[in-house]
C-alpha atoms as a PDB file:
ATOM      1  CA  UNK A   1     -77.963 -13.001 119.727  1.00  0.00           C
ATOM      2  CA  UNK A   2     -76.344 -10.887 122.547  1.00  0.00           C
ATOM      3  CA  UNK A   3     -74.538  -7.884 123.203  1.00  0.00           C
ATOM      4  CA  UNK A   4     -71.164  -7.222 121.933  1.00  0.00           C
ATOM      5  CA  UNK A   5     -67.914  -8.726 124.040  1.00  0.00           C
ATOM      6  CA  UNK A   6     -64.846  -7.578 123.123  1.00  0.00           C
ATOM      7  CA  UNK A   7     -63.213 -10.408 125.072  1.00  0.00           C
ATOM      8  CA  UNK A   8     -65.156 -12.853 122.892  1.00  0.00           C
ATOM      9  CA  UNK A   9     -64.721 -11.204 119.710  1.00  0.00           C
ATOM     10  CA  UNK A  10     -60.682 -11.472 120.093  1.00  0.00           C
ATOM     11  CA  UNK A  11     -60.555 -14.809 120.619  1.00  0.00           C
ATOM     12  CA  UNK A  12     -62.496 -15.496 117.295  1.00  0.00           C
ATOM     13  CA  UNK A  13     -65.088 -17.041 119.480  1.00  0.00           C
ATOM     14  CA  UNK A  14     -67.475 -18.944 116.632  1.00  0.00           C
ATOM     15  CA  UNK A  15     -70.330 -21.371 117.365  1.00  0.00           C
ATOM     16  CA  UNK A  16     -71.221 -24.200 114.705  1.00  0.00           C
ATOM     17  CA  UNK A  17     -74.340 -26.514 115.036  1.00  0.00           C
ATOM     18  CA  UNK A  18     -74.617 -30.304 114.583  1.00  0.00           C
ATOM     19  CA  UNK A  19     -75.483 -32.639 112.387  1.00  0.00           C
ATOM     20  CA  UNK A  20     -78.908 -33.201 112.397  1.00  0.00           C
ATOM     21  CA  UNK A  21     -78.748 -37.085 113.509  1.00  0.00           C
ATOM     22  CA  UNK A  22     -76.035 -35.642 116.568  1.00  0.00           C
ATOM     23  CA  UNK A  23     -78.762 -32.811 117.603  1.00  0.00           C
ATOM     24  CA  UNK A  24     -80.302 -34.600 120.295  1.00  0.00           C
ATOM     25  CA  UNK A  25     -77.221 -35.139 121.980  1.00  0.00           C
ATOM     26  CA  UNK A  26     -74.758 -32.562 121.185  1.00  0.00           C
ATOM     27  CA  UNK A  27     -75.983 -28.688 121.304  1.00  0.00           C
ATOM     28  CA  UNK A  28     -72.803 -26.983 119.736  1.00  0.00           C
ATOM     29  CA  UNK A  29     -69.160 -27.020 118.740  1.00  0.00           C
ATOM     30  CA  UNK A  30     -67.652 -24.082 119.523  1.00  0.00           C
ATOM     31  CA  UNK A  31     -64.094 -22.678 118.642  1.00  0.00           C
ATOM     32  CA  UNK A  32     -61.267 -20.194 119.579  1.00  0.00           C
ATOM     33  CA  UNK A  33     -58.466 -18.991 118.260  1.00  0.00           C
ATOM     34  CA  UNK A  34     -55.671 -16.562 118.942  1.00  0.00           C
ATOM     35  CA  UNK A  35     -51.740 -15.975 118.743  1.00  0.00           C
ATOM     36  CA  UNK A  36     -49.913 -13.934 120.955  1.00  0.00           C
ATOM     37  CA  UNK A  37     -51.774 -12.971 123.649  1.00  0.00           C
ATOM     38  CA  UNK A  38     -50.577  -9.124 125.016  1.00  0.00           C
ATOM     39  CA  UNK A  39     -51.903  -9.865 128.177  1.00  0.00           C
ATOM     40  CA  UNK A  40     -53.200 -12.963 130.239  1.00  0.00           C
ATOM     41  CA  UNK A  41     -56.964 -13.345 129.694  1.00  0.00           C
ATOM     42  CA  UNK A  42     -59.731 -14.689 132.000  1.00  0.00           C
ATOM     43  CA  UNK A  43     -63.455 -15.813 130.803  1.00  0.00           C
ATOM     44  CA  UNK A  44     -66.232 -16.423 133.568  1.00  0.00           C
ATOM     45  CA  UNK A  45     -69.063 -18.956 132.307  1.00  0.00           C
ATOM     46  CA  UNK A  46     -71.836 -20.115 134.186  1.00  0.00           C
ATOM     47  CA  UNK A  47     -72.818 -23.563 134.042  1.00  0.00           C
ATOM     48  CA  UNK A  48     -75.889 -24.887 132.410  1.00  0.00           C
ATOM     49  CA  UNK A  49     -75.853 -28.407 133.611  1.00  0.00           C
ATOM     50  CA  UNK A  50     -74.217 -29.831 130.255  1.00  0.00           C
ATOM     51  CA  UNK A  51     -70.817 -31.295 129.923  1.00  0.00           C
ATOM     52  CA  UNK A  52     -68.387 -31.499 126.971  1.00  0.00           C
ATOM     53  CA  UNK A  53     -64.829 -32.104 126.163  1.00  0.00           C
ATOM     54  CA  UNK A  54     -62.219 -29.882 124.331  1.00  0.00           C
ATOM     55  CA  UNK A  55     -59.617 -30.315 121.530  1.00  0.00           C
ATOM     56  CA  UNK A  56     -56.331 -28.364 121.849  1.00  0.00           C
ATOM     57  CA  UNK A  57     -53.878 -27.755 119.128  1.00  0.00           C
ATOM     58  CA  UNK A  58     -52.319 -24.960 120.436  1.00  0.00           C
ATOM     59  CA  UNK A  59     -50.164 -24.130 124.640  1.00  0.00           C
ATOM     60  CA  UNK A  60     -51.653 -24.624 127.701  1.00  0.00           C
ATOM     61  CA  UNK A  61     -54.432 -23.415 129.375  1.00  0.00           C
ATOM     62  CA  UNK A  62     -55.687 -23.266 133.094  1.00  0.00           C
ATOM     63  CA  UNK A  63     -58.996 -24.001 134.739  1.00  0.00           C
ATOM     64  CA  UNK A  64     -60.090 -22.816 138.098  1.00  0.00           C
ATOM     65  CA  UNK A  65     -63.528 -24.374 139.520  1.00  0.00           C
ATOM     66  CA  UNK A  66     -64.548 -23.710 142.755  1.00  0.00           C
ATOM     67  CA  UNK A  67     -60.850 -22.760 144.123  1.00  0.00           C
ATOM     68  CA  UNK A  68     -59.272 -25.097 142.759  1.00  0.00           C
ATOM     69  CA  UNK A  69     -57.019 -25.110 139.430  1.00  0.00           C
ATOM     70  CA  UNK A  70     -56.299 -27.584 136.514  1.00  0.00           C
ATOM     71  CA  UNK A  71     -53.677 -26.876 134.353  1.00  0.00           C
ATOM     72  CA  UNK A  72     -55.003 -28.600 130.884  1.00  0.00           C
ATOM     73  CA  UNK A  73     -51.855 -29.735 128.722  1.00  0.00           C
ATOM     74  CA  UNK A  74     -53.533 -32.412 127.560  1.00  0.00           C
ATOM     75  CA  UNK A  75     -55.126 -33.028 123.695  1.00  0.00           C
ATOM     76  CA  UNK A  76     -58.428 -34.247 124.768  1.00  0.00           C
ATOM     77  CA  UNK A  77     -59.572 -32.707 127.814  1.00  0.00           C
ATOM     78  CA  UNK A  78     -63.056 -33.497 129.626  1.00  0.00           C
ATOM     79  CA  UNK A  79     -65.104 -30.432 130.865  1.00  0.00           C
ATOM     80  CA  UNK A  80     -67.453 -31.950 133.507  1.00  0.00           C
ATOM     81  CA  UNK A  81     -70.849 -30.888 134.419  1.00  0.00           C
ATOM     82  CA  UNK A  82     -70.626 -28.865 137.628  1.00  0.00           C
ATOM     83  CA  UNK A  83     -72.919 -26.499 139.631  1.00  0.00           C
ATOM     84  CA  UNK A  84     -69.776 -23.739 140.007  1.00  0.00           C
ATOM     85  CA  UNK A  85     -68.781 -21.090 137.268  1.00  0.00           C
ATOM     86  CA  UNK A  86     -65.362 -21.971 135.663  1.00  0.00           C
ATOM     87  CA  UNK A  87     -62.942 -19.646 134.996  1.00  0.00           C
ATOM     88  CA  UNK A  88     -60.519 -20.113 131.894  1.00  0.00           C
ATOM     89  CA  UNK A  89     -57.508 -18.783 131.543  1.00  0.00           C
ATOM     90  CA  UNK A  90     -55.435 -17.785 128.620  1.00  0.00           C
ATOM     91  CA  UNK A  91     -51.844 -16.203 127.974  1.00  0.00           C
ATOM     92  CA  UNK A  92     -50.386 -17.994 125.114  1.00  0.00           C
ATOM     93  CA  UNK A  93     -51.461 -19.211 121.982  1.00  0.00           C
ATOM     94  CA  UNK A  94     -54.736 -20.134 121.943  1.00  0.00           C
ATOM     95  CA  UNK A  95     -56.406 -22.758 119.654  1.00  0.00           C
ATOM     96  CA  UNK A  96     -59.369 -24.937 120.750  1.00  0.00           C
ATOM     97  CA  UNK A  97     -62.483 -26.971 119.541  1.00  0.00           C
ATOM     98  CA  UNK A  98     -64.626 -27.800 122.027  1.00  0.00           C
ATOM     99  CA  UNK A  99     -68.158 -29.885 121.816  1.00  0.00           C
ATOM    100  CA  UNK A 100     -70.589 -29.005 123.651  1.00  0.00           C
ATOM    101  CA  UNK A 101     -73.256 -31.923 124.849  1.00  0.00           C
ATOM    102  CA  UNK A 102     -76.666 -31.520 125.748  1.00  0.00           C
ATOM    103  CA  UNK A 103     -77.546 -32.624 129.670  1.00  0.00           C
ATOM    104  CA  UNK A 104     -77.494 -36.309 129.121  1.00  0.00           C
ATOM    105  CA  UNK A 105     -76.325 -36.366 125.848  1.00  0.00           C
ATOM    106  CA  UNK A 106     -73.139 -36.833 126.831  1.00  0.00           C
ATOM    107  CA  UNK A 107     -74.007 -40.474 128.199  1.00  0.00           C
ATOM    108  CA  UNK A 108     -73.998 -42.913 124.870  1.00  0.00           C
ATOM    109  CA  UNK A 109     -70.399 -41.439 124.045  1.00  0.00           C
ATOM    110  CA  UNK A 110     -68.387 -41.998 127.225  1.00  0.00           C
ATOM    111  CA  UNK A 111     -67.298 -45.034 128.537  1.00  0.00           C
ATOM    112  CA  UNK A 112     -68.093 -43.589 132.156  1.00  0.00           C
ATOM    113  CA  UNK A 113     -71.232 -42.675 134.068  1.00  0.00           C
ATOM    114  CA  UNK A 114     -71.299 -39.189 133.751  1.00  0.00           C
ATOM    115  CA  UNK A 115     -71.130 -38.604 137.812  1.00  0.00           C
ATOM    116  CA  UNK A 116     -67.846 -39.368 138.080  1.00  0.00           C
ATOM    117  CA  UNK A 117     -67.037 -36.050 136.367  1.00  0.00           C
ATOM    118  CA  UNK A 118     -68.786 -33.593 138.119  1.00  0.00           C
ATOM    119  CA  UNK A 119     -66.369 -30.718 138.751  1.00  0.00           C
ATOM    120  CA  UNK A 120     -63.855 -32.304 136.873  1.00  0.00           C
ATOM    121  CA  UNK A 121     -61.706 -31.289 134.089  1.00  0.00           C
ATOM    122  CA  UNK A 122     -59.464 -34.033 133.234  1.00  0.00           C
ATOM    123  CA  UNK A 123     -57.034 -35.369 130.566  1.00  0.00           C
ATOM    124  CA  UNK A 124     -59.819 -38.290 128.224  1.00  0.00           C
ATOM    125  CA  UNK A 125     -58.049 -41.778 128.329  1.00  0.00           C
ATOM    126  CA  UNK A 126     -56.811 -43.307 125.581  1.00  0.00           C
ATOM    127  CA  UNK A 127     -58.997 -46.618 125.076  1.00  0.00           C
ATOM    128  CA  UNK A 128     -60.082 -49.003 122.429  1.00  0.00           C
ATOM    129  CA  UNK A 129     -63.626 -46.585 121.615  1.00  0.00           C
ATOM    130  CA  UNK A 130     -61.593 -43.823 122.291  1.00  0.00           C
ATOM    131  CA  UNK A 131     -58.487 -43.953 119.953  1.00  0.00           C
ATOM    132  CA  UNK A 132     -57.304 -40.074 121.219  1.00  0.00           C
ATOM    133  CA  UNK A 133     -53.689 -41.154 119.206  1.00  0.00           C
ATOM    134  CA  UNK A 134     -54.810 -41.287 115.529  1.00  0.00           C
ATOM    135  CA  UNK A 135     -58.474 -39.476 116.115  1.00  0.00           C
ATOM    136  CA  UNK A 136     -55.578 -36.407 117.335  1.00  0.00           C
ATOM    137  CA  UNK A 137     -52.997 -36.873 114.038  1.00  0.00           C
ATOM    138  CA  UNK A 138     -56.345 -37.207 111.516  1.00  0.00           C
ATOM    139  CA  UNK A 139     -57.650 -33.989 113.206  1.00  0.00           C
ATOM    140  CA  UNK A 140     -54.362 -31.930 112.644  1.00  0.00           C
ATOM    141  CA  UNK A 141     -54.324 -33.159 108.779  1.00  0.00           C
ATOM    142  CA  UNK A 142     -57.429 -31.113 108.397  1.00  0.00           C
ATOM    143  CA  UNK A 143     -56.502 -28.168 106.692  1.00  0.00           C
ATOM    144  CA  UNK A 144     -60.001 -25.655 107.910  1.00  0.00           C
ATOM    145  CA  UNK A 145     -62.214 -25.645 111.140  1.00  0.00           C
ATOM    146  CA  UNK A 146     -64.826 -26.825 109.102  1.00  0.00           C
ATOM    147  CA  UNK A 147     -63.112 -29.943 108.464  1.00  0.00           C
ATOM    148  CA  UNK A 148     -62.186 -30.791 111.971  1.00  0.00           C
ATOM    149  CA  UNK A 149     -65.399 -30.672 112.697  1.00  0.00           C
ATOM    150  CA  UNK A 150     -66.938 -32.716 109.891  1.00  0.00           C
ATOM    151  CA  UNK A 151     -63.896 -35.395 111.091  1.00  0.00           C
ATOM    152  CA  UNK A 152     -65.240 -35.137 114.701  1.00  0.00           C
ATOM    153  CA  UNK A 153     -68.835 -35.583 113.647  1.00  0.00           C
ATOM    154  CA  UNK A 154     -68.039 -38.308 111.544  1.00  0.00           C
ATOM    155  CA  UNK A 155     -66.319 -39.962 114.569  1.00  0.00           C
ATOM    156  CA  UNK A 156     -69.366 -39.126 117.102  1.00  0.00           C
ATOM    157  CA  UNK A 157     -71.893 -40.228 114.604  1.00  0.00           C
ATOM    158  CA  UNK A 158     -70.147 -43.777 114.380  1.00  0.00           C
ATOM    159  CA  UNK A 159     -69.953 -44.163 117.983  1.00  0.00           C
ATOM    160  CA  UNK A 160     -73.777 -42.982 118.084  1.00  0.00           C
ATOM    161  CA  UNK A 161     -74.304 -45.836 115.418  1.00  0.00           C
ATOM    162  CA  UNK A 162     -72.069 -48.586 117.140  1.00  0.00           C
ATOM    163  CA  UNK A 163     -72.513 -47.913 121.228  1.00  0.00           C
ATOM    164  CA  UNK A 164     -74.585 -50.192 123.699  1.00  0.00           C
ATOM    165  CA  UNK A 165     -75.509 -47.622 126.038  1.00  0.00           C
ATOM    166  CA  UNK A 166     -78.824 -46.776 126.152  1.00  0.00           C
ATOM    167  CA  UNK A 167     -80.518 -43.272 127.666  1.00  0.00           C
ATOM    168  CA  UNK A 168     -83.469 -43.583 130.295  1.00  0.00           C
ATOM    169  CA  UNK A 169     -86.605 -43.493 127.515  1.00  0.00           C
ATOM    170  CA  UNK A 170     -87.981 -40.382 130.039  1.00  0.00           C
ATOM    171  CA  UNK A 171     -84.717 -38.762 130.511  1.00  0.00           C
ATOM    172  CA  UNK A 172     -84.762 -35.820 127.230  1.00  0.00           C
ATOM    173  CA  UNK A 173     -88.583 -35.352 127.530  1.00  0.00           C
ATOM    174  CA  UNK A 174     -88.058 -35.260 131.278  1.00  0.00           C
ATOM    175  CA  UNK A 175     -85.351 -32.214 130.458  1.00  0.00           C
ATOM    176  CA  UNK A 176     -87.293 -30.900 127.776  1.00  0.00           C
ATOM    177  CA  UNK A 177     -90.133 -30.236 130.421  1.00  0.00           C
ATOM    178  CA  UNK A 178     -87.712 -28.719 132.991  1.00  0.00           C
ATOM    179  CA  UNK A 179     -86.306 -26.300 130.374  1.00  0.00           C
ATOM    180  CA  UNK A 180     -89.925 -25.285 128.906  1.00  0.00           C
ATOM    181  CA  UNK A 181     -90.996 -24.351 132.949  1.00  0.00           C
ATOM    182  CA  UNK A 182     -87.398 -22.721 133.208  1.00  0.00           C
ATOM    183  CA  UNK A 183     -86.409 -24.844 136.320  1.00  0.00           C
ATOM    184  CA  UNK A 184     -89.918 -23.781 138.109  1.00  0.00           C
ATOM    185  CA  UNK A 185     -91.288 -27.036 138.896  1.00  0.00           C
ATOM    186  CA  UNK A 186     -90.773 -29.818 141.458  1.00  0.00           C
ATOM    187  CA  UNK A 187     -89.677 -33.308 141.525  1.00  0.00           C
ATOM    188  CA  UNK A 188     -92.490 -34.767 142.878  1.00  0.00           C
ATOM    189  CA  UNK A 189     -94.667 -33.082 140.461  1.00  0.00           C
ATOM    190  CA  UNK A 190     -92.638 -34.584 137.332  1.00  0.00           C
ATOM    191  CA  UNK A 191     -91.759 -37.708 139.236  1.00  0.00           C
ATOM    192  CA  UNK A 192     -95.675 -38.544 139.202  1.00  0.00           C
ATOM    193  CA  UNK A 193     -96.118 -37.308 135.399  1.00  0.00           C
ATOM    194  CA  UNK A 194     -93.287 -39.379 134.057  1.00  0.00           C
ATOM    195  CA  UNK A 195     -94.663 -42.431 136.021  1.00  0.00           C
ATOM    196  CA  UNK A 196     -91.143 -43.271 138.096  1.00  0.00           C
ATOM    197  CA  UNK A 197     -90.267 -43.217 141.616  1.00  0.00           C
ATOM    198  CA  UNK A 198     -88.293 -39.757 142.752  1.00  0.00           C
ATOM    199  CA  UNK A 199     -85.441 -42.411 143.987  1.00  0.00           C
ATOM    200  CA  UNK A 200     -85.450 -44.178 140.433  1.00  0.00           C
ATOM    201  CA  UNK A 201     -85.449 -40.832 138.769  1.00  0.00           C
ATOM    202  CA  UNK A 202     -82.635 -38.732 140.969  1.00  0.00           C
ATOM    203  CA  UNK A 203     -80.202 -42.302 140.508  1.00  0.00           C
ATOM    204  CA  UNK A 204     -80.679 -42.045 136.703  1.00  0.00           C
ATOM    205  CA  UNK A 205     -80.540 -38.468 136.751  1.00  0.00           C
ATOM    206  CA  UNK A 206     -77.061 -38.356 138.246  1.00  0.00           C
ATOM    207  CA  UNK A 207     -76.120 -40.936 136.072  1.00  0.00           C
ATOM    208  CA  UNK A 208     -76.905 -40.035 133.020  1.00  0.00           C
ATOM    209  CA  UNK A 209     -76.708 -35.877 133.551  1.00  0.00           C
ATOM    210  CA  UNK A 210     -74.488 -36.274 136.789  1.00  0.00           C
ATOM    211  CA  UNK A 211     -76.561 -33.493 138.699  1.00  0.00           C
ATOM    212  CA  UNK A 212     -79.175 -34.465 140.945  1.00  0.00           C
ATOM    213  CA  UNK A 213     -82.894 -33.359 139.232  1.00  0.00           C
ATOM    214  CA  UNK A 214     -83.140 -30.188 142.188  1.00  0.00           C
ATOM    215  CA  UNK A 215     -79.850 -28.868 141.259  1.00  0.00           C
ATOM    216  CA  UNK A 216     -80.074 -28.880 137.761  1.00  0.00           C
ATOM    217  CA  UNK A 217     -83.785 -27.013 138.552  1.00  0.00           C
ATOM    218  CA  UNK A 218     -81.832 -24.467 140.793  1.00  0.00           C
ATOM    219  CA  UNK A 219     -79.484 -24.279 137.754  1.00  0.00           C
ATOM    220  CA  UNK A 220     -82.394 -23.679 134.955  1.00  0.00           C
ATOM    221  CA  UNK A 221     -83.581 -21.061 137.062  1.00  0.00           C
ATOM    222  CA  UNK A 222     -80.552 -18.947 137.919  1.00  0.00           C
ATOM    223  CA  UNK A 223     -80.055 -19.322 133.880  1.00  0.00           C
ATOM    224  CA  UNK A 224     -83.426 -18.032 132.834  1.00  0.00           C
ATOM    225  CA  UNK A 225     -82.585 -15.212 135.423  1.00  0.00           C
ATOM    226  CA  UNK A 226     -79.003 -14.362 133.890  1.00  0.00           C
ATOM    227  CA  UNK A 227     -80.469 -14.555 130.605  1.00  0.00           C
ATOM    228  CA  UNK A 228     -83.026 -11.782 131.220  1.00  0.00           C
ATOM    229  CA  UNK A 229     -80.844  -9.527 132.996  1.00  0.00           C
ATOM    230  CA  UNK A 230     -78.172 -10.188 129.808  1.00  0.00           C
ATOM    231  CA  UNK A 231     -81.160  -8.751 127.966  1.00  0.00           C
ATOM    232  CA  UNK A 232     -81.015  -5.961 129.595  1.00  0.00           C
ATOM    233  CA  UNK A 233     -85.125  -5.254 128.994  1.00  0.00           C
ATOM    234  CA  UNK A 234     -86.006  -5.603 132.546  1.00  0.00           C
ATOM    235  CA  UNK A 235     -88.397  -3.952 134.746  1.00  0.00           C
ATOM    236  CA  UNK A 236     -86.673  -4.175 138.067  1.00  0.00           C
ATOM    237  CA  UNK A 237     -84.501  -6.905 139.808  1.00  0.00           C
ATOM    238  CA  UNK A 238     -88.001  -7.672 141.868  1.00  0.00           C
ATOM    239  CA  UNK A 239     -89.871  -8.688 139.663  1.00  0.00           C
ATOM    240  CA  UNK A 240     -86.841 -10.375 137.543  1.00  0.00           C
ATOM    241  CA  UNK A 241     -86.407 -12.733 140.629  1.00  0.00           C
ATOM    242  CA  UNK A 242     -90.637 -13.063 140.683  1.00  0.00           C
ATOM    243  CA  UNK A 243     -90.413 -13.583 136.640  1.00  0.00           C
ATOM    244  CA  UNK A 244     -87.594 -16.583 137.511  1.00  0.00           C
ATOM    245  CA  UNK A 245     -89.403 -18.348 140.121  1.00  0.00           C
ATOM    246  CA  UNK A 246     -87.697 -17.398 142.977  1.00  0.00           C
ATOM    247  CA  UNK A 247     -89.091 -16.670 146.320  1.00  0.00           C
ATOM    248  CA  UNK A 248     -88.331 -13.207 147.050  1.00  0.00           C
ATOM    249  CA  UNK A 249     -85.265 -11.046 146.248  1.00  0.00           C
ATOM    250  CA  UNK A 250     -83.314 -12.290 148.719  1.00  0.00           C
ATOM    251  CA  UNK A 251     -83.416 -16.032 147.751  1.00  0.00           C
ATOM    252  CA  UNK A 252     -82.588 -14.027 143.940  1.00  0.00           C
ATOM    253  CA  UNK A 253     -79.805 -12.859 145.957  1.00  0.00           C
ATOM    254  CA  UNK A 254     -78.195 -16.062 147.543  1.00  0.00           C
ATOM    255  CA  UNK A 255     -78.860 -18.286 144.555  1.00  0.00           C
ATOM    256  CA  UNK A 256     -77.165 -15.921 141.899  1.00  0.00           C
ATOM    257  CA  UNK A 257     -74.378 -15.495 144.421  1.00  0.00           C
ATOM    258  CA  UNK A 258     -74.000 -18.914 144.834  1.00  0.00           C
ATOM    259  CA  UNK A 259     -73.763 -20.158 140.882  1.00  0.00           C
ATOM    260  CA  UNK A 260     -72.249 -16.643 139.503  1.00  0.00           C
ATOM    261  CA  UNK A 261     -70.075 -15.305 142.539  1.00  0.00           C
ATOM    262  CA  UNK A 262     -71.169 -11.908 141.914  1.00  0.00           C
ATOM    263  CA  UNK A 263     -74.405  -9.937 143.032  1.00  0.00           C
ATOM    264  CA  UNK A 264     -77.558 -10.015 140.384  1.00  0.00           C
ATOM    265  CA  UNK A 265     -77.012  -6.146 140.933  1.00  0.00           C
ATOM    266  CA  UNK A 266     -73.241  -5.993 140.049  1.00  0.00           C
ATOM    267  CA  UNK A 267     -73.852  -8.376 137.113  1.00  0.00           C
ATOM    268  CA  UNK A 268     -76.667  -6.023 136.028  1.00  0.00           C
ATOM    269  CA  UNK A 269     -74.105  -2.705 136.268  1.00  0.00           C
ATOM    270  CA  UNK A 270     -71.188  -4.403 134.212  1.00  0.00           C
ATOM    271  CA  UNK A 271     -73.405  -5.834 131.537  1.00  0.00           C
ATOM    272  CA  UNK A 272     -74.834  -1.893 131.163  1.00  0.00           C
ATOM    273  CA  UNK A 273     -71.365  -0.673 131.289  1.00  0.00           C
ATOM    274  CA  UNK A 274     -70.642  -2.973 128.168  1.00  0.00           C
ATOM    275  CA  UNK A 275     -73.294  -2.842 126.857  1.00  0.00           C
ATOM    276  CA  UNK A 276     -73.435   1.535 126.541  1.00  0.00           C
ATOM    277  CA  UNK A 277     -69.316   1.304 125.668  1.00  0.00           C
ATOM    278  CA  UNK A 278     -69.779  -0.766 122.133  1.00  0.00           C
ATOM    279  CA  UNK A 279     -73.121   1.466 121.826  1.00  0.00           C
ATOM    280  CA  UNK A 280     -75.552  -1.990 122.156  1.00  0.00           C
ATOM    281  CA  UNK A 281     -73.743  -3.068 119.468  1.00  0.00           C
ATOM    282  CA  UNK A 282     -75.543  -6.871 119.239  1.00  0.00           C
ATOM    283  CA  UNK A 283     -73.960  -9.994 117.519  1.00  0.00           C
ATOM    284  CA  UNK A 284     -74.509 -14.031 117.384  1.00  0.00           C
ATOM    285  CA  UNK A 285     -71.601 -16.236 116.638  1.00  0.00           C
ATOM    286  CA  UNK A 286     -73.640 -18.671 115.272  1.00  0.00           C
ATOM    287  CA  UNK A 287     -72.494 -20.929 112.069  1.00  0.00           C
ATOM    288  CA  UNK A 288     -74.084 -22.477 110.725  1.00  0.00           C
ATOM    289  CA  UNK A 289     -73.157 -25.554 108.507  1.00  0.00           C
END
């Protein structure tokens, strides 16, 4: 549940949950949809350590990560995990399904270690698991989002059922712990609980997640710190940054600069400013199926 945004709303922006047997690795599906945009439009999103890849029926789209730009004209395209906020631009028709993995989950699917993304958006390859040709016509002969979906699933769940890749047996519970202490923990400390060596966990870290284990932290954190201010039921930016596990307001400061190019302050204002316009009008665009 959040507050109202109008630039979300246009696009028809709708979340849909998986299958229960895809849950562990996939968080979300999401979809957007528009025709004739007025004027161009640009989303900011902050990256939460996951990856995914997108479907697109519709024009092109652009990309822009960290300066640089990826115009994505392709069917399949793959949304790498990345420590930078992306920003997505749209000014024709729009029409897109994207699935959202959790960290790691993304692993058993892809032919690839999942490293050799990381601040990548590129075209998927055509390949004997990956069939992009008839998985694309079968998709367009799908009459509804909800079947598209149900088709993808289907497809996901078989390579779930058929793949030889195999996760790290740590590697969700290892996550799971991260999340629950919102980034707030060290290596070491988890290294020694799990029972691995920090250099056996960070190489199966970046290989399976494609972070390293103190980025995706750093990333957890500035998260958990976004979220709150989103909420807009904080005290003060102090003792947000306190609340978050961060040193002191200035390392609140650098680190939210660094993921979210913006100031915490700033992000704070415009969220208000939206916030008081719609009249904290709240909505979730949650399906479920």
């Amino acid at each position: 549940m959040g507050f109202y945004n109008k630039n979300l709303d246009d696009i028809d922006f709708q979340i849909y949950k998986p299958h229960e047997i895809l849950k562990p690795y996939i968080h979300s599906y999401w979809v957007v949809k528009k025709e004739c945009f007025e004027q161009p439009l640009t989303l900011k999103i902050l990256s939460d350590g996951s990856m995914g890849f997108v479907v697109n029926f519709s024009d092109v789209y652009n990309i822009e990560v960290n300066n640089h730009t990826t115009q994505c004209k392709d069917k399949f395209i793959i949304d790498g995990p990345t420590k930078y906020p992306s920003y997505i631009s749209f000014s024709k028709n729009l029409d897109l399904i994207g699935i959202r993995f959790n960290p790691a989950g993304a692993y058993l699917f892809l032919d690839e270690e999942i490293e050799n993304f990381v601040d990548k958006h590129i075209a998927m390859k055509e390949s004997e698991s990956w069939p992009l040709g008839s998985l694309y016509k079968n998709l367009i002969d799908e009459k509804t989002t909800h079947n598209k979906i149900a088709y993808i699933e289907k497809f996901l769940i078989h390579k779930l059922q058929t793949t030889t890749k195999r996760n790290s047996p740590w590697i969700f519970n290892f996550i799971q712990k991260a999340i629950a202490k919102k980034g707030d923990i060290n290596v070491s400390v988890l290294s020694n609980e799990f029972k691995i060596s920090i250099r056996q966990l960070e190489r199966k870290f970046k290989q399976e997640v494609g972070l390293s284990p103190k980025l995706y932290f750093r990333i957890l954190r500035l998260q958990n710190a976004k979220e709150a201010l989103s909420s807009l039921n904080i005290e003060t930016l102090t003792t947000t940054a306190h609340d978050s596990g961060f040193f002191d307001q200035a390392h609140f400061v650098r680190e939210f600069k660094f993921f979210m190019k913006e100031t915490p302050k700033n992000y704070l204002n415009n969220k208000r400013s939206l916030a008081k316009h719609h009249n904290y009008k709240t909505y979730s665009p949650i399906i479920s199926r």
